[in-house]
N, C-alpha and C. Protein backbone atom coordinates (compact mmCIF):
# COMPACT_ATOMS: atom_id res chain seq x y z
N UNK A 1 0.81 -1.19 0.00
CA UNK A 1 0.00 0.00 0.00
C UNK A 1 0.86 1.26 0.00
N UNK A 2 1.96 1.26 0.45
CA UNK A 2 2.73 2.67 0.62
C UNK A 2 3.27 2.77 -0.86
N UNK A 3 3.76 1.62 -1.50
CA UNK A 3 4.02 2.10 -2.77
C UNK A 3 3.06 3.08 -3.33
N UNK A 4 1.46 2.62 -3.35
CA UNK A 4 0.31 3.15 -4.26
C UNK A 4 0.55 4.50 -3.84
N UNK A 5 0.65 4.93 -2.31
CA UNK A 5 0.85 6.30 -2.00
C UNK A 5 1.57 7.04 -2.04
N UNK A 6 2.52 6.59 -2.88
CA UNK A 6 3.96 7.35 -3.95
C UNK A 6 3.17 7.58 -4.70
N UNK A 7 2.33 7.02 -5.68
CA UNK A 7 1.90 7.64 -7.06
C UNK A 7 0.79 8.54 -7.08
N UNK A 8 0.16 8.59 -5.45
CA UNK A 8 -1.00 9.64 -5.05
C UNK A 8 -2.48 9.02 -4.63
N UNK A 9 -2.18 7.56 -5.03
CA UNK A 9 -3.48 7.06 -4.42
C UNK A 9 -3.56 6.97 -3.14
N UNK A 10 -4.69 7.38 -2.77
CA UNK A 10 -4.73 7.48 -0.90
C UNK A 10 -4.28 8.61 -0.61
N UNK A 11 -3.94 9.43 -1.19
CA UNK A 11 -3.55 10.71 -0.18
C UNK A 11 -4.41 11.38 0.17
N UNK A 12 -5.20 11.57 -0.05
CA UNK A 12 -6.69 12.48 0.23
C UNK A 12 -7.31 12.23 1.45
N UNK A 13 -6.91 10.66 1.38
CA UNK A 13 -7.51 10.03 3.05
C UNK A 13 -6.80 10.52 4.14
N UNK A 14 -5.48 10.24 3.91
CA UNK A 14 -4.61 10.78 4.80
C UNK A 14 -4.26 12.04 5.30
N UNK A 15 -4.33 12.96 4.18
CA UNK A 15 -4.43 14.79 4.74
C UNK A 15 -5.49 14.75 5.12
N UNK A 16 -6.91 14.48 4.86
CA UNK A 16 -7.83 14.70 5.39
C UNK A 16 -7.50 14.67 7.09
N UNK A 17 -7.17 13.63 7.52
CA UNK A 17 -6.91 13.29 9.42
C UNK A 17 -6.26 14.86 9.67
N UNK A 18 -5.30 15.39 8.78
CA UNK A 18 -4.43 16.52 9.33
C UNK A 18 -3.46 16.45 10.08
N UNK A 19 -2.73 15.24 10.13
CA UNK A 19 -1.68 15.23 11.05
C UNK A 19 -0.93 15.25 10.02
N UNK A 20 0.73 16.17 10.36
CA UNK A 20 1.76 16.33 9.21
C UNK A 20 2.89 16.89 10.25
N UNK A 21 3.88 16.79 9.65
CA UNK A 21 5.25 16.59 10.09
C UNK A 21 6.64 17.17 8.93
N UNK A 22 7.67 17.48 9.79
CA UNK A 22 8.30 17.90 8.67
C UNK A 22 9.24 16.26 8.37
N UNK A 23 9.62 16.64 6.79
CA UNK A 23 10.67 15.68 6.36
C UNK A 23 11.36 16.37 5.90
N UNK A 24 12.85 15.51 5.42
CA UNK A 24 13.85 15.94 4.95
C UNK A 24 14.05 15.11 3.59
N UNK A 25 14.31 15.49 3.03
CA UNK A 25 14.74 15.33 1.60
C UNK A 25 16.29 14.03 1.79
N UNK A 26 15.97 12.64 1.58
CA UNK A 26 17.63 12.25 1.51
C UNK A 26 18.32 12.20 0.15
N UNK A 27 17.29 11.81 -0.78
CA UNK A 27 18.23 11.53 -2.34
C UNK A 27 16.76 11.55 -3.24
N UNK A 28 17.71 12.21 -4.64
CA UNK A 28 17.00 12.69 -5.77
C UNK A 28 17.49 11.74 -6.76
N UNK A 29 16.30 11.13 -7.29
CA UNK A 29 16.98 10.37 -8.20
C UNK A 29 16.13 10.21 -9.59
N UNK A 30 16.61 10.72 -11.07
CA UNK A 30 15.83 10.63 -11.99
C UNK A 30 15.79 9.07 -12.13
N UNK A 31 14.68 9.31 -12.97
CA UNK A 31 13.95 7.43 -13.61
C UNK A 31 14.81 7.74 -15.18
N UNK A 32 15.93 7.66 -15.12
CA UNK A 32 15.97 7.55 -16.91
C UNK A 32 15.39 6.42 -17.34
N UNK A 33 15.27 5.12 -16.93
CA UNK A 33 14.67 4.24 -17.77
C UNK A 33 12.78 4.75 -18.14
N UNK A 34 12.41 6.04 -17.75
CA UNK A 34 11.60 6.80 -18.18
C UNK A 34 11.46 8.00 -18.67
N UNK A 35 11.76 8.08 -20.19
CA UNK A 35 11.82 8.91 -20.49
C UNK A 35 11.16 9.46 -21.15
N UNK A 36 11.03 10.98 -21.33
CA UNK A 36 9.98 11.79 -21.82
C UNK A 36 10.53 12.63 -23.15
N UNK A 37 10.27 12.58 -24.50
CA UNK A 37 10.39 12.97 -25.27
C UNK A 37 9.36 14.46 -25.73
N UNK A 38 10.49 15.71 -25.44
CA UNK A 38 9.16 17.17 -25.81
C UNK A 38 9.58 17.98 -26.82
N UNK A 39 10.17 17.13 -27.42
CA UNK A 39 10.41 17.68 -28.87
C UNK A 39 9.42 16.65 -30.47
N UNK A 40 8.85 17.05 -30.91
CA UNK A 40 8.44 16.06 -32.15
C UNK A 40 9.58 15.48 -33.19
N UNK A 41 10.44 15.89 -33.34
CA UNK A 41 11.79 15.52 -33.78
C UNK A 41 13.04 16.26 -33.56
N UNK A 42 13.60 15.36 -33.21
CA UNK A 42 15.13 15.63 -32.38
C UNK A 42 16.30 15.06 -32.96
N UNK A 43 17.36 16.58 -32.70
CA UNK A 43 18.75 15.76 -33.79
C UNK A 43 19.60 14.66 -32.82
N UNK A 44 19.25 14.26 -31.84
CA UNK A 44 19.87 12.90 -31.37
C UNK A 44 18.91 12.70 -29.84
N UNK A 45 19.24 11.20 -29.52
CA UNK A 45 18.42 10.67 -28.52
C UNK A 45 18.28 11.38 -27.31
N UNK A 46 19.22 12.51 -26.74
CA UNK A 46 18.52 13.28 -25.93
C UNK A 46 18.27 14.83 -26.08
N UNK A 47 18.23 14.55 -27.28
CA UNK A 47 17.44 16.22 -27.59
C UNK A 47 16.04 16.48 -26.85
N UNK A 48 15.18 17.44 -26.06
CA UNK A 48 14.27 17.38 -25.70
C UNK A 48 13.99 16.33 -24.70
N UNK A 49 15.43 15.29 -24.21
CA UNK A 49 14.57 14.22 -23.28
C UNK A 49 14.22 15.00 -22.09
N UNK A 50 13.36 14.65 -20.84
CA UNK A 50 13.04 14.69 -19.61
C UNK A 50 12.74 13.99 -18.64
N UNK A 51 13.22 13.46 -17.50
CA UNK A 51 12.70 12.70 -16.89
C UNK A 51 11.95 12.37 -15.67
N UNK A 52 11.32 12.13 -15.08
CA UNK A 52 10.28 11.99 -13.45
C UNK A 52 11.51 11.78 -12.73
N UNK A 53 11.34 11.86 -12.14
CA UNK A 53 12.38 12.04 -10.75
C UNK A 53 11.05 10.96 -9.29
N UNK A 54 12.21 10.30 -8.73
CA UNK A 54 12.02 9.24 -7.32
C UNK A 54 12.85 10.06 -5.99
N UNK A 55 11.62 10.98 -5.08
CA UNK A 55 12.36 11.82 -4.20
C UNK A 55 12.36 10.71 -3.16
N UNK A 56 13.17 10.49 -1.93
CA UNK A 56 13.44 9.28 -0.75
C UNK A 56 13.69 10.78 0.28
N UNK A 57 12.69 10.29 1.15
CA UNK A 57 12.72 11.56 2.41
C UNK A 57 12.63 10.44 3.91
N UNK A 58 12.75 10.91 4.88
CA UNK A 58 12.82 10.53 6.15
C UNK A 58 11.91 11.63 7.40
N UNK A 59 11.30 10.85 8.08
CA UNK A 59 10.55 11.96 8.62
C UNK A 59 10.38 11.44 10.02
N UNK A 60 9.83 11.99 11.11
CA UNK A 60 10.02 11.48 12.50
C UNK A 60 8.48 12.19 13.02
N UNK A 61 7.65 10.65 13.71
CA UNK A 61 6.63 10.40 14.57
C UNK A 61 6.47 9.99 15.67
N UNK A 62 6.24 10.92 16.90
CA UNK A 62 6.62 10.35 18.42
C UNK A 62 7.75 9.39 18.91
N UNK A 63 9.35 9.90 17.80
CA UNK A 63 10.56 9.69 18.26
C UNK A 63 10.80 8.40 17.30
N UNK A 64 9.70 8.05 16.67
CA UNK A 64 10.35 7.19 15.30
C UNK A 64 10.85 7.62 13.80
N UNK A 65 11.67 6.81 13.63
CA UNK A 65 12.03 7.63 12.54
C UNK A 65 11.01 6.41 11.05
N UNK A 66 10.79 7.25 10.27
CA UNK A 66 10.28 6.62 9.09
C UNK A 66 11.04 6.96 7.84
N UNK A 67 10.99 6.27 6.41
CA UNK A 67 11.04 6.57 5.69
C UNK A 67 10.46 6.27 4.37
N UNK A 68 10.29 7.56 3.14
CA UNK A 68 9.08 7.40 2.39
C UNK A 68 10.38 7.63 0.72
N UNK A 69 9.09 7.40 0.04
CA UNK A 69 9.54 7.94 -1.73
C UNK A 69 8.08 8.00 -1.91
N UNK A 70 8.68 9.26 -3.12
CA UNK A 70 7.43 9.87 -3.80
C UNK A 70 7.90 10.25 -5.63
N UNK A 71 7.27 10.12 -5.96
CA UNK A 71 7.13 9.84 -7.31
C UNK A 71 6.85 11.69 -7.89
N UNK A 72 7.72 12.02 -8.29
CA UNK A 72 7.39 13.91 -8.90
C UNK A 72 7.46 13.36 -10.73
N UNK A 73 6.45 13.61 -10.94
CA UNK A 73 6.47 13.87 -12.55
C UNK A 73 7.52 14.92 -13.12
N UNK A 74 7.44 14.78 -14.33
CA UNK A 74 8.74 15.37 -15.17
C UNK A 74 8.12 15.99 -15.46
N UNK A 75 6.79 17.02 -15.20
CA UNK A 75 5.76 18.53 -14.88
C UNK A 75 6.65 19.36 -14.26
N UNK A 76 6.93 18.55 -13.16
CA UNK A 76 7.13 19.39 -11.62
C UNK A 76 8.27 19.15 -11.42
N UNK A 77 8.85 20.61 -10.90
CA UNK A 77 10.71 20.37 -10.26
C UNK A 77 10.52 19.77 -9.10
N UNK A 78 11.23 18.66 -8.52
CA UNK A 78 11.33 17.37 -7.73
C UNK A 78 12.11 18.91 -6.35
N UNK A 79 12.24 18.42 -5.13
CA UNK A 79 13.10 19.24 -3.95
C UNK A 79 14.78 18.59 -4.13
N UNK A 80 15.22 19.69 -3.68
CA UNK A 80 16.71 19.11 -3.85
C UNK A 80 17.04 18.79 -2.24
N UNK A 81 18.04 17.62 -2.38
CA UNK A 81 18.54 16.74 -1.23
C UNK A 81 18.88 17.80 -0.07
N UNK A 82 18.49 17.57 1.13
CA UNK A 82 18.72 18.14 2.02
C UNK A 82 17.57 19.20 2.59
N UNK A 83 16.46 19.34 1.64
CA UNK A 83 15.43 20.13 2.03
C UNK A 83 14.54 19.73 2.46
N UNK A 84 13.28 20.41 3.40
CA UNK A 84 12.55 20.31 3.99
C UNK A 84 10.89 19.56 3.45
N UNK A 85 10.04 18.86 3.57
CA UNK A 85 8.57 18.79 2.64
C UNK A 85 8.04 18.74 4.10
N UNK A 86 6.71 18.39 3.85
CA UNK A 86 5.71 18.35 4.73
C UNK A 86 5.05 16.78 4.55
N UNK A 87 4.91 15.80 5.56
CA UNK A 87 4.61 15.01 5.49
C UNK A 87 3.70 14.70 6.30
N UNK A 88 2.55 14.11 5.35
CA UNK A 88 1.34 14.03 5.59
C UNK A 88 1.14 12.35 6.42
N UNK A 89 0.62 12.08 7.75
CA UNK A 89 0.47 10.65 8.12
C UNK A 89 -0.68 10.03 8.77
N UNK A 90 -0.81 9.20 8.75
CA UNK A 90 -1.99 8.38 8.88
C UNK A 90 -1.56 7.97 10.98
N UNK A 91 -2.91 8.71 11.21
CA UNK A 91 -2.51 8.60 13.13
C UNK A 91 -2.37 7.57 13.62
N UNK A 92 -3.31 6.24 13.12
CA UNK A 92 -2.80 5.03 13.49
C UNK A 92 -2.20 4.21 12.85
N UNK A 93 -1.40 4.41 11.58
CA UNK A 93 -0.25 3.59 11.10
C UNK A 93 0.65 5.06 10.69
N UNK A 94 1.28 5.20 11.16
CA UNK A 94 2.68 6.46 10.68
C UNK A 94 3.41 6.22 9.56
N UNK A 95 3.48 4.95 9.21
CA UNK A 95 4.44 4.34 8.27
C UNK A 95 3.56 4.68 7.22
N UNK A 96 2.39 4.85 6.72
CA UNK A 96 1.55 5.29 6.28
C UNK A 96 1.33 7.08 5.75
N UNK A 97 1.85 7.39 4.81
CA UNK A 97 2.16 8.44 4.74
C UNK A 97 2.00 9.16 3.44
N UNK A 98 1.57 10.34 2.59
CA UNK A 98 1.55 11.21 1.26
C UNK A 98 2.38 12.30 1.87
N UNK A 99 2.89 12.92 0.44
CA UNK A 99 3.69 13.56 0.32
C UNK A 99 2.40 14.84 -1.30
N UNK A 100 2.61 15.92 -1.28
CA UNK A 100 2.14 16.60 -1.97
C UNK A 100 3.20 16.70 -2.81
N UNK A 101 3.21 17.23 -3.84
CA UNK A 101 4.82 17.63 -5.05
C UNK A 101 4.10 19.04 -5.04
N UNK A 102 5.19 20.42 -4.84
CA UNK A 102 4.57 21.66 -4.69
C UNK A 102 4.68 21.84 -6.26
């Protein structure tokens, strides 16, 4: 289930409760084996490429530590390592958690 809530399913349930927390950003990592082509023709294979980015954050609930990934489309600039998000959690499972992409 926490995977699905990388790609955004379930998050609605979970902000709804309103409990949130800060996280930290540990590693940014593009998906090249997904790539996004935004050019209609290009003079070589990465002309126009782009790719989604896999953010890995860590966040802390009544002295536990957790950790999440979230899935940022190649729309949206992903946070760079070391920065702050807001993490959204579920009161009776913590491990349980959405992340918004600003």
């Amino acid at each position: 289930m926490r995977q699905l809530l990388s790609f955004g399913i379930g998050e609605k349930k979970i902000m709804a409760q309103g409990r949130s927390c800060a996280g930290a950003v540990t590693q940014v990592s593009p998906c090249y084996w997904l790539k996004v082509n935004t050019k209609p023709i290009r003079a070589h294979a990465w002309d126009g490429a782009v790719y989604p980015h896999m953010v890995s954050f860590q966040y802390e609930v009544n002295g536990c530590a957790y950790t999440g990934k979230r899935y940022y489309s190649w729309t949206i600039r992903p946070p760079v390592k070391g920065s702050r998000i807001t993490v959204y959690y579920d009161e009776k499972d913590p491990s349980r958690y959405a992340v918004l992409p600003k």
